[in-house]
C-alpha atoms as a PDB file:
ATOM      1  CA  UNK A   1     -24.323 -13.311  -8.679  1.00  0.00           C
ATOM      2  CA  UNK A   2     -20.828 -14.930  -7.225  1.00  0.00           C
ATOM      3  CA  UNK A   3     -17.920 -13.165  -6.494  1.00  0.00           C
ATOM      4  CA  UNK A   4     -14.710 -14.625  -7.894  1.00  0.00           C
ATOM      5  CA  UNK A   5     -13.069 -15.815  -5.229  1.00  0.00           C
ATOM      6  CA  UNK A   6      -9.747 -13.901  -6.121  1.00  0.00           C
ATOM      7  CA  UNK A   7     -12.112 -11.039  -5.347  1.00  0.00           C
ATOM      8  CA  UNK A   8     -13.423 -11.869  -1.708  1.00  0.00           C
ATOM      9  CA  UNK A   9      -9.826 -12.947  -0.652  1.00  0.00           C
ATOM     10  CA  UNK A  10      -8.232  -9.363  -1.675  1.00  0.00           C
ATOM     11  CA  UNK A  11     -11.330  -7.910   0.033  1.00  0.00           C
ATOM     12  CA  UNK A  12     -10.910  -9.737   3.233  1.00  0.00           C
ATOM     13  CA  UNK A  13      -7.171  -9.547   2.926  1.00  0.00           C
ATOM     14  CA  UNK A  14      -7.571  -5.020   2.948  1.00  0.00           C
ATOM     15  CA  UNK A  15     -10.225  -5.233   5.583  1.00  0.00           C
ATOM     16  CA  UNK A  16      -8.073  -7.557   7.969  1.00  0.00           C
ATOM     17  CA  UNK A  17      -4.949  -5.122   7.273  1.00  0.00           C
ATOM     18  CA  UNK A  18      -7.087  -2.160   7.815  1.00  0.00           C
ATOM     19  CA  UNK A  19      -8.155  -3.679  11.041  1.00  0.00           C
ATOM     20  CA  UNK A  20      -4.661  -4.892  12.505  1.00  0.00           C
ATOM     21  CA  UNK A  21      -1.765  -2.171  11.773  1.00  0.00           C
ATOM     22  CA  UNK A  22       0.173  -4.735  13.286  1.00  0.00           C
ATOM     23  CA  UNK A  23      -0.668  -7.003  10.871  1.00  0.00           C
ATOM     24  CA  UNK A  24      -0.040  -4.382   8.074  1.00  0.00           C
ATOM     25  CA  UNK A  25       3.464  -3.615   9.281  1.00  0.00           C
ATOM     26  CA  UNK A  26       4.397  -7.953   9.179  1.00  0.00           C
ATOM     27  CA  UNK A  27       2.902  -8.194   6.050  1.00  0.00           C
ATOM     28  CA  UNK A  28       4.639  -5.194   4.235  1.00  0.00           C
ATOM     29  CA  UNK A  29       8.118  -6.731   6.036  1.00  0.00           C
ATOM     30  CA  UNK A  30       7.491 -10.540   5.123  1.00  0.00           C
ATOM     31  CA  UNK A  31       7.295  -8.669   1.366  1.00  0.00           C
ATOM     32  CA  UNK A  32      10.394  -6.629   1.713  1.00  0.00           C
ATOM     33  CA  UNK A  33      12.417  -9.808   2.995  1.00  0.00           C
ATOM     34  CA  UNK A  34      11.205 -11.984  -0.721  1.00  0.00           C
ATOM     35  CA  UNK A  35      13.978  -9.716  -2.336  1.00  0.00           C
ATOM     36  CA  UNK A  36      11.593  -9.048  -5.172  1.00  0.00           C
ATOM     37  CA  UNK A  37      10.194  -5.378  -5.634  1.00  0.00           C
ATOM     38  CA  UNK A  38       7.618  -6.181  -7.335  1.00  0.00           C
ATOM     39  CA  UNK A  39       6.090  -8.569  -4.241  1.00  0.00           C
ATOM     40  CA  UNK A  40       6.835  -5.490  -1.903  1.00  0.00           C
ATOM     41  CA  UNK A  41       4.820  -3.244  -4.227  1.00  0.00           C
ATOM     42  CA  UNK A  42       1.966  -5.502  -4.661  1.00  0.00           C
ATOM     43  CA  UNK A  43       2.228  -5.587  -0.505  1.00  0.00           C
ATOM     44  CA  UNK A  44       2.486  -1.939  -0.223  1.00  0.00           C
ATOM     45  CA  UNK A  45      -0.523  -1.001  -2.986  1.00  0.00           C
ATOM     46  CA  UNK A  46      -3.230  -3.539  -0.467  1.00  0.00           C
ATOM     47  CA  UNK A  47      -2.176  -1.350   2.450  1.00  0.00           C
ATOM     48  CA  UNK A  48      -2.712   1.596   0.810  1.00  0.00           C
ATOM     49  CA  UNK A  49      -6.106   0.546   0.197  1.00  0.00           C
ATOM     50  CA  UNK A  50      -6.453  -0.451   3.566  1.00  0.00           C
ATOM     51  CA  UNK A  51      -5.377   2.766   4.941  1.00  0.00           C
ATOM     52  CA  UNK A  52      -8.003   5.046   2.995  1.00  0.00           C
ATOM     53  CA  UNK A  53      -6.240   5.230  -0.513  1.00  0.00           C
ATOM     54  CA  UNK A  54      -3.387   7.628  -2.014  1.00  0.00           C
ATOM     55  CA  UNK A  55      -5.907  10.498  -0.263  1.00  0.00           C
ATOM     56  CA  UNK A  56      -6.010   9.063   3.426  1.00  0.00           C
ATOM     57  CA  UNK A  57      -2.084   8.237   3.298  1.00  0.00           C
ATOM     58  CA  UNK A  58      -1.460  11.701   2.407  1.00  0.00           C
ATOM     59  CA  UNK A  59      -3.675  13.480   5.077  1.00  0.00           C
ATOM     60  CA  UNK A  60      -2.031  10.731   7.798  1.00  0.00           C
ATOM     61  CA  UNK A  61       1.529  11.613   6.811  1.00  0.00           C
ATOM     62  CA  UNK A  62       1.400  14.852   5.800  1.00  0.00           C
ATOM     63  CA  UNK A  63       2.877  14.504   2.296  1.00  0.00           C
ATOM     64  CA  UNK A  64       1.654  15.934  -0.905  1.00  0.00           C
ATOM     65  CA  UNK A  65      -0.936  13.049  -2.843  1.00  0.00           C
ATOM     66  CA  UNK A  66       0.627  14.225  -6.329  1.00  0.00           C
ATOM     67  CA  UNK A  67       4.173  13.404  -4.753  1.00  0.00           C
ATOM     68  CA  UNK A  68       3.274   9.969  -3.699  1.00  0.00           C
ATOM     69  CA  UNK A  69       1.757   9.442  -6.849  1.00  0.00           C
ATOM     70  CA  UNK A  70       5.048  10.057  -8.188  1.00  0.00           C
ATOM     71  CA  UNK A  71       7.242   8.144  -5.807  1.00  0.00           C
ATOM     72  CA  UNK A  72       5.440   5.460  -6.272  1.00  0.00           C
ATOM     73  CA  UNK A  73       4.529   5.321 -10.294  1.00  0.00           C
ATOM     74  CA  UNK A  74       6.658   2.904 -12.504  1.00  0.00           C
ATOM     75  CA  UNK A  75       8.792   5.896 -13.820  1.00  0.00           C
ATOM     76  CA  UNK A  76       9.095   7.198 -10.119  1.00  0.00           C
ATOM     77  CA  UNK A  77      11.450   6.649  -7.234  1.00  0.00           C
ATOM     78  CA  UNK A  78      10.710   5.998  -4.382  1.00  0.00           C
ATOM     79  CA  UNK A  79      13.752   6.075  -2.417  1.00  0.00           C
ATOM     80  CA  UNK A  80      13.936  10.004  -2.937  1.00  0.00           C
ATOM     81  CA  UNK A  81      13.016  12.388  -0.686  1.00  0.00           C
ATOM     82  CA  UNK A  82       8.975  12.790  -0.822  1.00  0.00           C
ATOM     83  CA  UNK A  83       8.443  16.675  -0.377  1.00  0.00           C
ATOM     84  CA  UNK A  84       5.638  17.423   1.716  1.00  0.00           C
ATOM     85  CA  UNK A  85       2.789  19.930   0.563  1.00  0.00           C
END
C-alpha cells in the first residue's frame, strides 16, 4: 500500500525537527515572522509532535498538560500566564 505523499513529507518533516532543535526553533520563527497565526500554529502543533506530544512538552517544561491544552485550544489564550501543576 502507498503512502500519500502529504503523509511521508509531515512524517519526515516531525522526525527532522525532532532531530535538529535548532531546526525546530528557525522553523517555529520563519512562522511567527508570516504575520498569520494560523501558519504559526500549524508550525507550533508539528513541533509538538516532534517533541513527544502535549505529554512530553509538559514533563520538559514543567507545566500542567490540561493547561496547555487550554492555552492552546481555539477558545484558549495563549498569551496568558500558563500555571504550572
Amino acid at each position: 500500500m502507498k503512502r500519500k505523499k502529504s503523509v511521508a513529507y509531515e512524517d519526515d518533516l516531525i522526525e527532522s525537527l525532532r532531530k535538529n532543535p535548532e531546526e525546530a526553533a528557525a522553523y517555529l520563527s520563519a512562522a511567527l515572522e508570516d504575520g498569520d497565526p494560523g501558519v504559526f500554529f500549524l508550525a507550533l502543533k508539528d513541533c509538538i509532535k516532534a517533541f513527544g506530544g502535549m505529554a512530553g512538552i509538559a514533563r520538559k517544561t514543567g507545566l500542567a498538560r490540561e493547561a496547555l491544552y487550554r492555552s492552546l485550544s481555539k477558545t484558549g489564550n495563549p498569551e496568558s500566564k500558563t500555571s504550572t501543576p
